[in-house]
Protein backbone atom coordinates (compact mmCIF):
# COMPACT_ATOMS: atom_id res chain seq x y z
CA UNK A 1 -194.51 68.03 -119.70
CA UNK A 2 -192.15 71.12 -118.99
CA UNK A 3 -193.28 73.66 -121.28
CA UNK A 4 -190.47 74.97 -123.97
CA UNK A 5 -189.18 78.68 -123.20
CA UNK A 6 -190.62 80.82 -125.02
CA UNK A 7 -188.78 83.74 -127.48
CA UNK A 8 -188.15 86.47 -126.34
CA UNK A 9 -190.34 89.96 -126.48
CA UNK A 10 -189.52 92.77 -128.84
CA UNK A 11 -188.58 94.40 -125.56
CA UNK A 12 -186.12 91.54 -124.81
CA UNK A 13 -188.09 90.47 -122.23
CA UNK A 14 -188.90 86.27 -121.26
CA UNK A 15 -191.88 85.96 -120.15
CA UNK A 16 -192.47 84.14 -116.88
CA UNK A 17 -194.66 80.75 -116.16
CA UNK A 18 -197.15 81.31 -112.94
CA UNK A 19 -197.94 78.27 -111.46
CA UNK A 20 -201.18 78.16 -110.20
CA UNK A 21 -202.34 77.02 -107.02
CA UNK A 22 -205.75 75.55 -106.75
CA UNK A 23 -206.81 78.30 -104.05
CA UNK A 24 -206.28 81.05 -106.50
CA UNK A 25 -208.58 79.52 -108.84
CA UNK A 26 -210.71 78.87 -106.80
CA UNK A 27 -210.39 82.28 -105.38
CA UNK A 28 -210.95 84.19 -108.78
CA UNK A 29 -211.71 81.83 -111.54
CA UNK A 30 -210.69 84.72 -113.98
CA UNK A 31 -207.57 84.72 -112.70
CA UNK A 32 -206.74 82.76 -115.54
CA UNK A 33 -206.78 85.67 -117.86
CA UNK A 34 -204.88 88.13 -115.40
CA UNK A 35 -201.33 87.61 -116.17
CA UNK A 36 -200.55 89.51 -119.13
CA UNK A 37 -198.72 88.09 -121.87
CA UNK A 38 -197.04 85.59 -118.80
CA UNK A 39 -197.97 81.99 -119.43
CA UNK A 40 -199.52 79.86 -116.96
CA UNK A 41 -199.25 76.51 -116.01
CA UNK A 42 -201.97 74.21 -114.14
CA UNK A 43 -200.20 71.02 -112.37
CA UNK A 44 -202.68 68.05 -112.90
CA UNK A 45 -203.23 68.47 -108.58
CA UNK A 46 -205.15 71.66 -109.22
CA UNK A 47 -207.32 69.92 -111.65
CA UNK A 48 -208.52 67.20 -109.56
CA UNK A 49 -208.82 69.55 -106.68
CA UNK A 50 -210.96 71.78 -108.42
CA UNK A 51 -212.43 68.53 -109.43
CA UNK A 52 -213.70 67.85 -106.05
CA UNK A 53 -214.63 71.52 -105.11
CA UNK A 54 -217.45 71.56 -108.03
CA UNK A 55 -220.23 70.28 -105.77
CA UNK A 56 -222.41 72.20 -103.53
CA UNK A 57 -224.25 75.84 -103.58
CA UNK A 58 -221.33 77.80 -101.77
CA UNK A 59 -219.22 80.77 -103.43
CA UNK A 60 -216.20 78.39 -103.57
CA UNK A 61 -218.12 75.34 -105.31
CA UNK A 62 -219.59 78.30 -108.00
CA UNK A 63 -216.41 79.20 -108.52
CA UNK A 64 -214.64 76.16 -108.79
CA UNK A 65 -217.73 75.34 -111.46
CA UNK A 66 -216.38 78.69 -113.38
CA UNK A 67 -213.25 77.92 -113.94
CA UNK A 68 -213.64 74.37 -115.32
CA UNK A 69 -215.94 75.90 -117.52
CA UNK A 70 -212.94 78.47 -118.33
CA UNK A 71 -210.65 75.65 -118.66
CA UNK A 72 -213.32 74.58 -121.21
CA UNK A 73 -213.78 77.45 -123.35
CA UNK A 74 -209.87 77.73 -123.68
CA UNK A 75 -209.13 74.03 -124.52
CA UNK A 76 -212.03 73.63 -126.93
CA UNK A 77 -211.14 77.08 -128.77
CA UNK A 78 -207.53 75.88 -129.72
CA UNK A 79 -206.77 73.05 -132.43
CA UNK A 80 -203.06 73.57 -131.26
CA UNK A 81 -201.25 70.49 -129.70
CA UNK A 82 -201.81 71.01 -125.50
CA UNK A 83 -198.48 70.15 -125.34
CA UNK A 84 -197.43 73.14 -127.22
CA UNK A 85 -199.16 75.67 -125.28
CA UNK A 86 -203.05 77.03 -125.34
CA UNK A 87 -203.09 80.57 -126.17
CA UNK A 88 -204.90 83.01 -123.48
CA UNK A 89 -207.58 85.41 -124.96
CA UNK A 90 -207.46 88.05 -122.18
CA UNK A 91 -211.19 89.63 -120.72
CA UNK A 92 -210.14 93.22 -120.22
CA UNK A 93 -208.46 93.69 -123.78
CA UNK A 94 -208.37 92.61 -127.33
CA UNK A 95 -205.74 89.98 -128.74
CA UNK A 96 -204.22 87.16 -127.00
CA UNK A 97 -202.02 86.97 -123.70
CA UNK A 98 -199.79 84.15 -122.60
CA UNK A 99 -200.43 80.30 -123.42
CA UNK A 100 -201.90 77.98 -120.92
CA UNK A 101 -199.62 74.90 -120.26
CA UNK A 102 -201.77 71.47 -118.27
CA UNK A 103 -199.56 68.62 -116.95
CA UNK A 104 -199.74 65.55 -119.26
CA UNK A 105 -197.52 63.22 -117.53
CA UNK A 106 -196.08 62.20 -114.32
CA UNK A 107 -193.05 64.59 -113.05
CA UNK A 108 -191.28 63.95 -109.80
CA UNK A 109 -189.22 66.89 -108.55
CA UNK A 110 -187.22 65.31 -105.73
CA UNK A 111 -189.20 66.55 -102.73
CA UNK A 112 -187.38 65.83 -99.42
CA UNK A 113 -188.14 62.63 -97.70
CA UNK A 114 -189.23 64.47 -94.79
CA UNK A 115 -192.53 65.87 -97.60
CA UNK A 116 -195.41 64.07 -97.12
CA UNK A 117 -195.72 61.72 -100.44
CA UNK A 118 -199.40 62.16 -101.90
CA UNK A 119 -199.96 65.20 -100.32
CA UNK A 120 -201.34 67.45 -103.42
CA UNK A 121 -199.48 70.78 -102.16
CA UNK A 122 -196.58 68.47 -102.54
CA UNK A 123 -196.97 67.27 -105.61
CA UNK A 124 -197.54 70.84 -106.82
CA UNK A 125 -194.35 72.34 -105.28
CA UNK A 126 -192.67 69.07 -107.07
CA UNK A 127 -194.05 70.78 -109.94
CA UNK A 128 -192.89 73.93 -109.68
CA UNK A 129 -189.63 72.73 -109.03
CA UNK A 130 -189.04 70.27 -112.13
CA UNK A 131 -190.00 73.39 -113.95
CA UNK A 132 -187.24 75.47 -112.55
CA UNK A 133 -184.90 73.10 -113.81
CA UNK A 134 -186.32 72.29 -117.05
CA UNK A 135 -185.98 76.08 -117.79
CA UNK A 136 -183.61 77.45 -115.55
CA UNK A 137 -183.58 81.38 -118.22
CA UNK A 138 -187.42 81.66 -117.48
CA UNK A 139 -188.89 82.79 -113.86
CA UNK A 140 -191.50 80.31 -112.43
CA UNK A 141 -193.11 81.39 -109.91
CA UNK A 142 -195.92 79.40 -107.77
CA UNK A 143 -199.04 81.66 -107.42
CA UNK A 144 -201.30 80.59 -104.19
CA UNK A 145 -202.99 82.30 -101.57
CA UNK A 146 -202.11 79.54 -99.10
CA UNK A 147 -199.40 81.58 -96.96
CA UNK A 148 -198.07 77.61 -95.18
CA UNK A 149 -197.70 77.06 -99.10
CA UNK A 150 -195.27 79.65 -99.96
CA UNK A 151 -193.50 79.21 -96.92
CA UNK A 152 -192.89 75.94 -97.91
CA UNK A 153 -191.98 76.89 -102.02
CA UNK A 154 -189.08 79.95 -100.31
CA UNK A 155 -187.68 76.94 -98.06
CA UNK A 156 -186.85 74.79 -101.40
CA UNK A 157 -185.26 77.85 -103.06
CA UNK A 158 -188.62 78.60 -104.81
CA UNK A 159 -190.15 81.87 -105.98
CA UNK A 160 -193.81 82.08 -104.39
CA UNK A 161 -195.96 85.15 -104.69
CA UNK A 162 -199.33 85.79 -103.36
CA UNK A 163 -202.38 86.67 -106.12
CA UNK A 164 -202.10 90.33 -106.15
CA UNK A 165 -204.90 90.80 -108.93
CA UNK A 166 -207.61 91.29 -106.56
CA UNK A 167 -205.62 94.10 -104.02
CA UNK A 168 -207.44 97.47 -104.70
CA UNK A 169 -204.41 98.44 -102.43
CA UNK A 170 -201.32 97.52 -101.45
CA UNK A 171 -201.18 99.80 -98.82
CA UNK A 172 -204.50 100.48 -96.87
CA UNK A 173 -202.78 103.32 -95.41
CA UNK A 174 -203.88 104.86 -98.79
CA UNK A 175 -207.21 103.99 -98.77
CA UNK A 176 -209.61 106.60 -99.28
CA UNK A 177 -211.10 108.39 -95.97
CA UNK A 178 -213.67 110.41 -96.94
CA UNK A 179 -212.37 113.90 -95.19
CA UNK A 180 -209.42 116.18 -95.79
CA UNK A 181 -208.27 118.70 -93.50
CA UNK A 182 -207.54 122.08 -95.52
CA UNK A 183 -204.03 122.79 -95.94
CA UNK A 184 -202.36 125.85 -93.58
CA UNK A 185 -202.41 128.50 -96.47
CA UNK A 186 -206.06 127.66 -98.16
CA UNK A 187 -207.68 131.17 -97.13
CA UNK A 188 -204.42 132.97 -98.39
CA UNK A 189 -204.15 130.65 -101.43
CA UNK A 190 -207.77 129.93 -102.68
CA UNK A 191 -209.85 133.01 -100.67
CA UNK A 192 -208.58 135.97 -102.68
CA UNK A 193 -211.39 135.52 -105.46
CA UNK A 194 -213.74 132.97 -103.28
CA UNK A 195 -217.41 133.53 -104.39
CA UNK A 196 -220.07 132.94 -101.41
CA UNK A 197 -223.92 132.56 -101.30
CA UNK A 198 -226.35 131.25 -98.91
CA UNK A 199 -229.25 128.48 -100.18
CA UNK A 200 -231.70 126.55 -98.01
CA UNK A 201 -229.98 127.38 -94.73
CA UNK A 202 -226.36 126.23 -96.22
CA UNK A 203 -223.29 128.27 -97.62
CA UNK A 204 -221.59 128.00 -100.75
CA UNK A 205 -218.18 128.70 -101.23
CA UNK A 206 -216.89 128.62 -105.27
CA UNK A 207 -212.94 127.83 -104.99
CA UNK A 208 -210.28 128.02 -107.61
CA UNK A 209 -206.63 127.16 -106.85
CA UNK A 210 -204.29 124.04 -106.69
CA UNK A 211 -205.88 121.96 -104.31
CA UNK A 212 -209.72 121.68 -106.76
CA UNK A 213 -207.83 118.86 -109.21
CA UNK A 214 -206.87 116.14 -105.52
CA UNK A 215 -210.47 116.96 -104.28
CA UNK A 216 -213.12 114.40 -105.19
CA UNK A 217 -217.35 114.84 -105.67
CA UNK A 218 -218.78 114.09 -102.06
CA UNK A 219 -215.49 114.51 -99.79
CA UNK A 220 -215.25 116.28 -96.42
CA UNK A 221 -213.13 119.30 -96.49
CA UNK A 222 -212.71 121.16 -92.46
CA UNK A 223 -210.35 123.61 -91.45
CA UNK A 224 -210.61 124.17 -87.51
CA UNK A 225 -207.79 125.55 -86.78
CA UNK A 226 -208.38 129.23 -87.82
CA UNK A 227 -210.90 131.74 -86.59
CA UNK A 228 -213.09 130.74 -88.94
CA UNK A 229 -213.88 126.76 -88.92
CA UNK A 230 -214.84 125.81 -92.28
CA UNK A 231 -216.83 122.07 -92.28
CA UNK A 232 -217.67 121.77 -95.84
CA UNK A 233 -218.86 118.70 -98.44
CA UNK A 234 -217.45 119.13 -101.78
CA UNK A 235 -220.91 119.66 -104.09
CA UNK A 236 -219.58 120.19 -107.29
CA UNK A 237 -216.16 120.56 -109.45
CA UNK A 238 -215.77 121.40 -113.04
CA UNK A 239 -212.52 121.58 -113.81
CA UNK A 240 -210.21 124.00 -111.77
CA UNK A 241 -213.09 125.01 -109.83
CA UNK A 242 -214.68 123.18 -107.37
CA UNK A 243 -218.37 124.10 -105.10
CA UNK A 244 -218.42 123.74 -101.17
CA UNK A 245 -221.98 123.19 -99.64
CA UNK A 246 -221.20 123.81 -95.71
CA UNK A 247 -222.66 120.92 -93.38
CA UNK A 248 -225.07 120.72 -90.93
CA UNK A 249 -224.18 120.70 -87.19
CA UNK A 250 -225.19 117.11 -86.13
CA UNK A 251 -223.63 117.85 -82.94
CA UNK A 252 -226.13 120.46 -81.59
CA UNK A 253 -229.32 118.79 -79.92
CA UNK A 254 -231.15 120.46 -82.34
CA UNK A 255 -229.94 118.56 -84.96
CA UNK A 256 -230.32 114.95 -83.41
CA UNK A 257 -231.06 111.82 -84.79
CA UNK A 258 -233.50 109.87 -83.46
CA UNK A 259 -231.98 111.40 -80.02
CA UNK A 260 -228.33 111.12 -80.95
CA UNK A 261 -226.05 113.54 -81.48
CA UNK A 262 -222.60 113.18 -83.41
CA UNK A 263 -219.82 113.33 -80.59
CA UNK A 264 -216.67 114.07 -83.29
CA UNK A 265 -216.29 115.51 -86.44
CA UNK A 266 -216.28 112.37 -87.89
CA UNK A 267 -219.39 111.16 -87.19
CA UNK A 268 -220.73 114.60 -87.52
CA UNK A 269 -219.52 114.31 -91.67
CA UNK A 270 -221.06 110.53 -91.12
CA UNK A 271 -224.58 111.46 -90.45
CA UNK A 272 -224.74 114.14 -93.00
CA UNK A 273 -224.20 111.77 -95.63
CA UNK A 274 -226.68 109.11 -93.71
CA UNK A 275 -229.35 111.48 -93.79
CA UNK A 276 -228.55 112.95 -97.44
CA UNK A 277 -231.41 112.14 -99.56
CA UNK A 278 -228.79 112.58 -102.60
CA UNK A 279 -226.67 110.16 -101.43
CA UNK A 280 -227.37 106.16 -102.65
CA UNK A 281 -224.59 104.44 -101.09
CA UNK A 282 -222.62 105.47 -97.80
CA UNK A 283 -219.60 103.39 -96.26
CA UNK A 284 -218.39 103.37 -92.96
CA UNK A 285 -215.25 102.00 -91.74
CA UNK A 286 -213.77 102.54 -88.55
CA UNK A 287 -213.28 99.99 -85.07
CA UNK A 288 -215.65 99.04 -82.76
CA UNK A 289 -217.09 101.51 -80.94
CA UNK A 290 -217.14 104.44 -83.38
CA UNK A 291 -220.41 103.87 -83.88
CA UNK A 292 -221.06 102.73 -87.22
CA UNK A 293 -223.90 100.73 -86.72
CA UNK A 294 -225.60 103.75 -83.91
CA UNK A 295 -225.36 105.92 -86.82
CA UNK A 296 -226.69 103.87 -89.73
CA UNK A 297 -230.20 102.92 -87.50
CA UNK A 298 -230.47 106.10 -85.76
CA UNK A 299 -230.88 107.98 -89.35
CA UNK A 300 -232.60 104.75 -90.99
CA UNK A 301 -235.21 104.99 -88.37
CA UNK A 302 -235.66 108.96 -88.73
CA UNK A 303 -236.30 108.35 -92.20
CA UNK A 304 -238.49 105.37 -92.03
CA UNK A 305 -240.69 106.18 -88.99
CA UNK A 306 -240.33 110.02 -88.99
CA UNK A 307 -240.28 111.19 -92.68
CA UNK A 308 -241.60 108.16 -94.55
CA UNK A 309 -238.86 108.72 -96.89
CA UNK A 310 -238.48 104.36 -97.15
CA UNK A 311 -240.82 101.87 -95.97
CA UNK A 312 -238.24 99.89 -93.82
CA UNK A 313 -234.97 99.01 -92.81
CA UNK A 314 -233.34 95.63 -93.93
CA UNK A 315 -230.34 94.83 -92.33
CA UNK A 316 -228.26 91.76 -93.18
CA UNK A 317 -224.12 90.39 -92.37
CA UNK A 318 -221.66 87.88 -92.72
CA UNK A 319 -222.35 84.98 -90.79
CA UNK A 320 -218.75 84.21 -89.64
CA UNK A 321 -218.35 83.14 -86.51
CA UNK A 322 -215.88 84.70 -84.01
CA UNK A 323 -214.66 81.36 -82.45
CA UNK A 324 -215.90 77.61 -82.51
CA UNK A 325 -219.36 77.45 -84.87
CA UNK A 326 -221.87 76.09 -82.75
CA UNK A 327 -224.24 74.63 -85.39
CA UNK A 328 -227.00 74.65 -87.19
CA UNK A 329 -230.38 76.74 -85.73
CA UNK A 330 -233.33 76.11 -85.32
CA UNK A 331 -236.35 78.45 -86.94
CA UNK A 332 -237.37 80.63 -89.64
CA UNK A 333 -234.48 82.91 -91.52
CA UNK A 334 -235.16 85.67 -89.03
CA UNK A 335 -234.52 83.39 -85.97
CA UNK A 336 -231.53 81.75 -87.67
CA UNK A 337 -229.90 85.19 -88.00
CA UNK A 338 -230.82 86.37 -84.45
CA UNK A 339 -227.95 85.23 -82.59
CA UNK A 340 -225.78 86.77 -85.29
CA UNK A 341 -227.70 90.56 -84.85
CA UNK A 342 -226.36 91.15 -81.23
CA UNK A 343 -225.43 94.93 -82.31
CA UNK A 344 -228.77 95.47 -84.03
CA UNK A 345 -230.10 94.53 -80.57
CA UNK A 346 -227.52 96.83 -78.11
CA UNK A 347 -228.41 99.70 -80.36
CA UNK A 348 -232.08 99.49 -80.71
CA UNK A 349 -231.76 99.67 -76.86
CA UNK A 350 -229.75 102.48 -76.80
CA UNK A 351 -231.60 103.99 -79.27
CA UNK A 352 -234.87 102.83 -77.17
CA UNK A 353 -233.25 104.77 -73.96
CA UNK A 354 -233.09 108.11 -75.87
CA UNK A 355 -236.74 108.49 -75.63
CA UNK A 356 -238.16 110.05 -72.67
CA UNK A 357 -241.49 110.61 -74.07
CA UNK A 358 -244.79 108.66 -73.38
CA UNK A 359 -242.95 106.87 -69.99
CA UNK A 360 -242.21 103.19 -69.81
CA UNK A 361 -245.64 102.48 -71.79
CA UNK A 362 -244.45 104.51 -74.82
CA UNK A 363 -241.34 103.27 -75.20
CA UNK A 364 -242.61 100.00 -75.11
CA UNK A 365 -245.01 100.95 -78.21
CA UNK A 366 -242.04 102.40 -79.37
CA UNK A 367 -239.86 99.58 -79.08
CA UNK A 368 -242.86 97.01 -80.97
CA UNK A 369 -243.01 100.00 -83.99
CA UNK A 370 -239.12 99.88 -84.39
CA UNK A 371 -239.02 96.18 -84.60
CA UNK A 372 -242.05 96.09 -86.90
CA UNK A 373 -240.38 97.94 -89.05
CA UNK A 374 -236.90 96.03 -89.47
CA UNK A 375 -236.29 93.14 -91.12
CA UNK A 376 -233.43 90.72 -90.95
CA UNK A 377 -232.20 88.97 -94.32
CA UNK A 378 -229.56 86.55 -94.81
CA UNK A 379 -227.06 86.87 -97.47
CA UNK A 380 -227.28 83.39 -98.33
CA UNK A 381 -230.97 84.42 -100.04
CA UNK A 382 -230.09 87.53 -101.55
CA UNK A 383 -229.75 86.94 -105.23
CA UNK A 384 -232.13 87.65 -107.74
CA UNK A 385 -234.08 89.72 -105.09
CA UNK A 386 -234.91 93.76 -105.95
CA UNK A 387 -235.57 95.94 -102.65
CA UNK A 388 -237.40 99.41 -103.67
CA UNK A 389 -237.43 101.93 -101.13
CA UNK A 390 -235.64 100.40 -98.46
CA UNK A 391 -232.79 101.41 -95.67
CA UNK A 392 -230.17 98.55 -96.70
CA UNK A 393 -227.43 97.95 -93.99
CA UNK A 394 -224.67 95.26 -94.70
CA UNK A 395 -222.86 95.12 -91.31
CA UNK A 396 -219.38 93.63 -90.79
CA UNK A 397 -218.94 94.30 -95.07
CA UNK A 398 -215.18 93.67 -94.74
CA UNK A 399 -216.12 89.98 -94.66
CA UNK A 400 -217.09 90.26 -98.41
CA UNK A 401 -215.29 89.59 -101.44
CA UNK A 402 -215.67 91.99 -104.32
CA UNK A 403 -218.10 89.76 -105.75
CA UNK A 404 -220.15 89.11 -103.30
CA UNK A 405 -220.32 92.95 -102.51
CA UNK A 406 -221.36 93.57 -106.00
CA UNK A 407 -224.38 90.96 -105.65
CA UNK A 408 -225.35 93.27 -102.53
CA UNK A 409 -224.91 96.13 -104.00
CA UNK A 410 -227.08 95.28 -106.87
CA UNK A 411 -229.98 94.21 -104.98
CA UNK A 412 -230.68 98.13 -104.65
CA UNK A 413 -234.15 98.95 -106.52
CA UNK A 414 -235.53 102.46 -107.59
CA UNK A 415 -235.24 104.37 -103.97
CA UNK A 416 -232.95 102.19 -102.03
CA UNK A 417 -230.43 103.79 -99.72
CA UNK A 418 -227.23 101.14 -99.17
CA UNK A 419 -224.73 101.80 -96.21
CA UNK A 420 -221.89 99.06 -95.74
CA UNK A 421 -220.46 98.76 -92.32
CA UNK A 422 -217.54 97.40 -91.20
CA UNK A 423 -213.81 97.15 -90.03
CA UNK A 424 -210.68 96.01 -92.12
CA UNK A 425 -208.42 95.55 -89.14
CA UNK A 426 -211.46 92.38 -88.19
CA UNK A 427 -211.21 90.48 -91.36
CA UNK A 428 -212.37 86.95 -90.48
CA UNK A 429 -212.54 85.60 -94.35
CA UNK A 430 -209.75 82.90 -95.72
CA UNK A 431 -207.88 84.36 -97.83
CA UNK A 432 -209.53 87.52 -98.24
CA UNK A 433 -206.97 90.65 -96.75
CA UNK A 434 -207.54 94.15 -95.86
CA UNK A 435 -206.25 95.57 -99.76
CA UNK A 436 -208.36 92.48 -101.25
CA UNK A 437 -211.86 92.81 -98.90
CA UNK A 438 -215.06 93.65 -101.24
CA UNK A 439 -215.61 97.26 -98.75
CA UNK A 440 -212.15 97.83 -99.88
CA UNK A 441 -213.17 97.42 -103.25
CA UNK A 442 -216.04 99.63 -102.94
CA UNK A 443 -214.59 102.39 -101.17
CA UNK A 444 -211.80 102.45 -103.79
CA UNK A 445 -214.39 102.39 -106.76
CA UNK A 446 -217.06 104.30 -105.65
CA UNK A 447 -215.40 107.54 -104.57
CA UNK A 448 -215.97 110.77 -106.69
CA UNK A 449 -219.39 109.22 -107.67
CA UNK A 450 -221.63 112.30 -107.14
CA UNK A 451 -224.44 109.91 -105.05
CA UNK A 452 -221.98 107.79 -103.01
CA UNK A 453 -219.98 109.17 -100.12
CA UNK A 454 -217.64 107.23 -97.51
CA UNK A 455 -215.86 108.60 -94.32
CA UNK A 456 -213.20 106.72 -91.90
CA UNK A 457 -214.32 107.19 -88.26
CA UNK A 458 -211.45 107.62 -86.26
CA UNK A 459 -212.28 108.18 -82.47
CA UNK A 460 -213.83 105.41 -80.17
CA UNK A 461 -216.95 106.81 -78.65
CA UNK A 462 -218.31 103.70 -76.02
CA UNK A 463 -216.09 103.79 -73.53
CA UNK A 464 -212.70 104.85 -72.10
CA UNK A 465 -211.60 101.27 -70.94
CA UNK A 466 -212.98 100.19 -74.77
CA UNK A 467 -210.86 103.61 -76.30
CA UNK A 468 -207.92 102.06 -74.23
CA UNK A 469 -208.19 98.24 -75.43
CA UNK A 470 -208.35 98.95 -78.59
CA UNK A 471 -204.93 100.94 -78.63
CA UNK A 472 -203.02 98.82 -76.26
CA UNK A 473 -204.30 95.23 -77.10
């Protein structure tokens, strides 16, 4: 069945037929709805694929489940003919979108011999192409998130795009970083009528001027270029005016952290938002070695075992291995995740080595207390669970969809802290990219939230051969 082109738009526009791939269902189910007033068209492939993807508790069986169910709700709504098109009610607005189009008989395109006959990408790209030619006006485009797949489509003359939907960015380059370095000409610019006053051992600076309206609740602002270094969090803004609450030196031994000091600005503006009682939800991004995960014990511990503030730390990641899986594991959930929680072990010894009180006896009591006092969870057990007045730390985050984030996230009871760890350069998910990964996601739509707080660590701090690597390798 090659759908009928449809009339044109009172903008004189056609609107184009996406092809779906079985991936990008299986991907998003909603993705269904996220094409505008386009129509889309499911080859009878993707059905039986999906088909066989129902069964099983993982995240792509659920979601393969959602979208039949989808496919249900749009199908039984209609009393229109299939052939004739199924019209779209979109989720994010009122009224209807495109029409939904489902193969009803057999189509052969005209593959090449050299294409594998009853291969289902085949058949799908045999699809797309008898489309092309039943409607050579109207753009059809194959939608998949299988890159070998659109290679293939652009080979036969097809168009092929990637499922965009899901990108927070396009360009990570833009992605949020938590700090902004004042411009050159802020003191001459915004200092004329600067109020100041001191409060609880921190300085206040009231600004007005053109740079208050780009500045968002909870970013870094530092000028250290001047005579006077300014290293400021942005407290407030109302309007054109905007509050700066100056930080605290993390960097003087004073100041440390469970023994650790912040060795760069960076993770200077890191452990001020760690250790932030205001703050509910910190992310951390930044390669290995910039100590992330350093950071997000030393001050979970200093507020667990020093100031009671939460009864213990949970820490859980993405079980994706780094080359061949080597199994299943023997034990309870904590012994399963063990070989996974290499860091949380390097650190705690670290950690362990910074103190030099009580001898080799106390920091062996100290060393039982710390690991009394952390647990480690699996994400595969995480939903429908409530933590209250824990440390939360997701480690290696950019291995999370949006979704799966958001069923994290949500875990948080009255009390919880939440800091998400990770690297966007390391992304070891199919199909998931660095503009599509769930600590993209949250970065992008958590920002100017006046309890949430991110910063981008930039400098390498374990080791010069390991600051080397990871710029020439």
């Amino acid at each position: 069945m090659a759908p009928k082109p449809r009339p044109q738009a009172k903008k004189s526009r056609i609107t184009k037929l996406f092809v779906l791939d079985t991936n990008v269902l299986m991907h998003d189910p909603a993705s269904l709805f996220r094409f505008e007033e386009h129509d889309v068209y499911l080859p009878i492939g993707t059905l039986e694929e999906l088909d066989n993807h129902k069964r099983g508790l993982s995240d792509v069986a659920r979601n393969a489940r959602q979208a039949s169910r989808f496919l249900d709700e749009i199908v039984s709504d209609s009393v229109a003919d299939i052939k004739a098109g199924l019209a779209i009610r979109t989720r994010d607005r009122a009224g209807t979108g495109g029409r939904l189009y489902l193969q009803t008989e057999a189509i052969n395109g005209g593959l090449p011999a050299t294409f594998a006959a009853g291969k289902t990408d085949n058949h799908i790209l045999q699809v797309v192409r008898h489309l092309q030619k039943a409607a050579p006006q109207r753009q059809v485009i194959l939608v998949s998130k299988d890159i070998n797949m659109r290679v293939k489509a652009r080979a036969l003359g097809l168009a092929a795009e990637d499922y965009f939907n899901d990108k927070v960015l396009d360009d990570t380059d833009l992605l949020y970083s938590g700090a902004r370095a004042l411009p050159a000409d802020f003191w001459d610019t915004h200092g004329r009528d600067m109020e100041s006053w001191k409060k609880e051992g921190h300085t206040y600076y009231r600004v007005r001027g053109p740079l208050v309206p780009k500045l968002l609740l909870n970013e870094f602002v530092f000028d250290d270029t001047g005579e006077r270094p300014l290293y400021a969090l942005v407290k407030e803004k109302s309007g054109r005016s905007a509050v700066l609450e100056t930080v605290r030196d993390y960097t003087h031994a004073k100041n440390s952290v469970w023994g650790i000091t912040a060795r760069n600005r960076e993770q200077n503006f890191a452990l001020n938002l760690l250790m932030n009682p205001a703050i509910d939800f910190v992310t951390l991004l930044g390669q290995a070695g910039t100590g992330k995960t350093l950071l997000a014990l030393a001050s979970g511990l200093t507020l667990v075992l020093d100031q009671k503030r939460y009864t213990e730390i949970i820490m859980t990641r993405v079980t994706v291995p780094l080359g061949e899986d080597i199994g299943f594991l023997p034990g309870t959930e904590e012994e399963k995740m063990q070989p996974w929680m290499g860091a949380l072990e390097d650190n705690l010894d670290v950690l362990n080595a910074t103190d030099e009180s009580g001898g080799e006896w106390g920091r062996a009591a100290t060393r039982d207390l710390v690991r009394s006092r952390i647990k480690i969870k699996s994400l595969n057990f995480m939903r429908g669970r409530t933590f209250v007045n824990k440390w939360l730390i997701i480690d290696e985050a950019q291995n999370l969809t949006p979704k799966q984030m958001k069923t994290l996230v949500t875990r948080a009871g009255p009390g919880t802290k939440v800091v998400c760890l990770g690297n966007i350069a390391q992304i070891d998910t199919p199909y998931l990219t660095e503009g599509s990964s769930g600590l993209t996601y949250v970065v992008a739509r958590m920002k100017d939230w006046s309890h949430a707080g991110h910063v981008t660590l930039a400098r390498g701090e374990r080791s010069r051969l390991a600051d080397h690597a990871a710029t020439a390798l």
